[in-house]
Protein backbone atom coordinates (compact mmCIF):
# COMPACT_ATOMS: atom_id res chain seq x y z
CA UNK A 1 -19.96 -6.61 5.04
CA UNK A 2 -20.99 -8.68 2.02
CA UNK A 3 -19.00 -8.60 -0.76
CA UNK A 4 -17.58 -5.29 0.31
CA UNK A 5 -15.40 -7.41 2.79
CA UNK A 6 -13.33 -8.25 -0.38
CA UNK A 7 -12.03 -4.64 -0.49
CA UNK A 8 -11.29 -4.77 3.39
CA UNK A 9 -9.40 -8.15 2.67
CA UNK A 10 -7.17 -6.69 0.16
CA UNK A 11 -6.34 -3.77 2.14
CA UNK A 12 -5.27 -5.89 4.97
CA UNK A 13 -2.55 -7.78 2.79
CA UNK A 14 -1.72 -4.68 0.52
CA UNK A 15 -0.68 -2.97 4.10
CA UNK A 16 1.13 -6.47 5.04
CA UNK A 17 2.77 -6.22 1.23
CA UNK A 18 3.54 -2.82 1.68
CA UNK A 19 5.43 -3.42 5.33
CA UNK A 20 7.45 -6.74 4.37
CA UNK A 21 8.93 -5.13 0.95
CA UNK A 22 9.58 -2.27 3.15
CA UNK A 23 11.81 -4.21 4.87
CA UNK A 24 13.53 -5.92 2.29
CA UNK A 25 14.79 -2.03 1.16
CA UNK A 26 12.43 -2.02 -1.59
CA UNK A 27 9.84 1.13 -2.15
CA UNK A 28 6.14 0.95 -3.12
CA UNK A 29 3.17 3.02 -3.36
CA UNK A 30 -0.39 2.30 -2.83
CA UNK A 31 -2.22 2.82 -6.46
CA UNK A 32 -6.17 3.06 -7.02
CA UNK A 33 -6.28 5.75 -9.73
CA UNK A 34 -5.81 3.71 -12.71
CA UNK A 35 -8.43 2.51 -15.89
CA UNK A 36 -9.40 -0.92 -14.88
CA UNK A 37 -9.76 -2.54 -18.29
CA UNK A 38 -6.18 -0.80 -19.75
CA UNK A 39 -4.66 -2.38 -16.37
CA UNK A 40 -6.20 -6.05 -16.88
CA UNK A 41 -5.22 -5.68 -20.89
CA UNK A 42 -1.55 -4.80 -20.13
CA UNK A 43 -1.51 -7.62 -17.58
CA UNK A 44 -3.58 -10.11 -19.28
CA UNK A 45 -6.23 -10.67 -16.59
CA UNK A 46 -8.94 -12.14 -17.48
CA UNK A 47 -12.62 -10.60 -17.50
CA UNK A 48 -14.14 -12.38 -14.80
CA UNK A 49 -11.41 -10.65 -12.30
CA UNK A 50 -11.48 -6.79 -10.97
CA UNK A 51 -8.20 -4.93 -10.35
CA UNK A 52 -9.00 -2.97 -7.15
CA UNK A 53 -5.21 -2.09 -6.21
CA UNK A 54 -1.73 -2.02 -8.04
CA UNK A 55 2.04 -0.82 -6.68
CA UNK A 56 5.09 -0.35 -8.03
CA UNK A 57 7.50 -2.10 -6.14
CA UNK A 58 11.62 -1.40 -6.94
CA UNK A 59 14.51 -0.39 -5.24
CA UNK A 60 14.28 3.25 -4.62
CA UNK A 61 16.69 5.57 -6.94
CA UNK A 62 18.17 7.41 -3.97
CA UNK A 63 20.13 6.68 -1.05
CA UNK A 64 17.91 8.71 1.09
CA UNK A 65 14.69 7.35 0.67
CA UNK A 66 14.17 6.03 3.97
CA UNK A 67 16.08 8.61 6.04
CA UNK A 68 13.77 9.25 8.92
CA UNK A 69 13.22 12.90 9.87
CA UNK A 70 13.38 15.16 12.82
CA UNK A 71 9.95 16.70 12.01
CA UNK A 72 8.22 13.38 13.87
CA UNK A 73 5.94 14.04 16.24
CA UNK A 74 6.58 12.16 19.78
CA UNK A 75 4.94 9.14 20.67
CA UNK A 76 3.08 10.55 23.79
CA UNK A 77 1.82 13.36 20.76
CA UNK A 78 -0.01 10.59 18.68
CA UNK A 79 -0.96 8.06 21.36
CA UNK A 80 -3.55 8.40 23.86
CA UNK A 81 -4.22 5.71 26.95
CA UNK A 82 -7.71 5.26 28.81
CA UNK A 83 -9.21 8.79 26.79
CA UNK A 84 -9.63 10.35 23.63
């Protein structure tokens, strides 16, 4: 992949990232939209660096945040074995 393999790297920890603070109770959320040079100026990151991915990551405000829901589709809905 070339130096495209750096965005498939940092997708592979932001997921792992993502998971662990998930179970530590705390709430994140994938961000890409964002002005690259406004982000490195407010952070102080220096030129010769790229943001390609920020999150939030906080205790969420309400107690409910996590509740799962009855809308969730069975496994045997999502999963397939030996066929598409």
């Amino acid at each position: 992949m070339g130096e495209m393999s750096m965005l498939l790297d940092v997708s592979i920890a932001f997921t792992h990232l993502v998971l662990a603070a998930r179970t530590e109770g705390l709430g994140t959320c994938w961000i890409g939209a964002f002005n690259n040079s406004e982000i490195k100026k407010l952070l102080c990151i220096p030129d010769e660096y790229e943001v390609v991915a920020a999150t939030p990551l906080g205790f969420p405000e309400s107690e409910n945040a996590f509740s799962q829901t009855s809308k969730r589709k069975t496994i045997d809905e999502i999963v397939s074995t030996n066929k598409f």
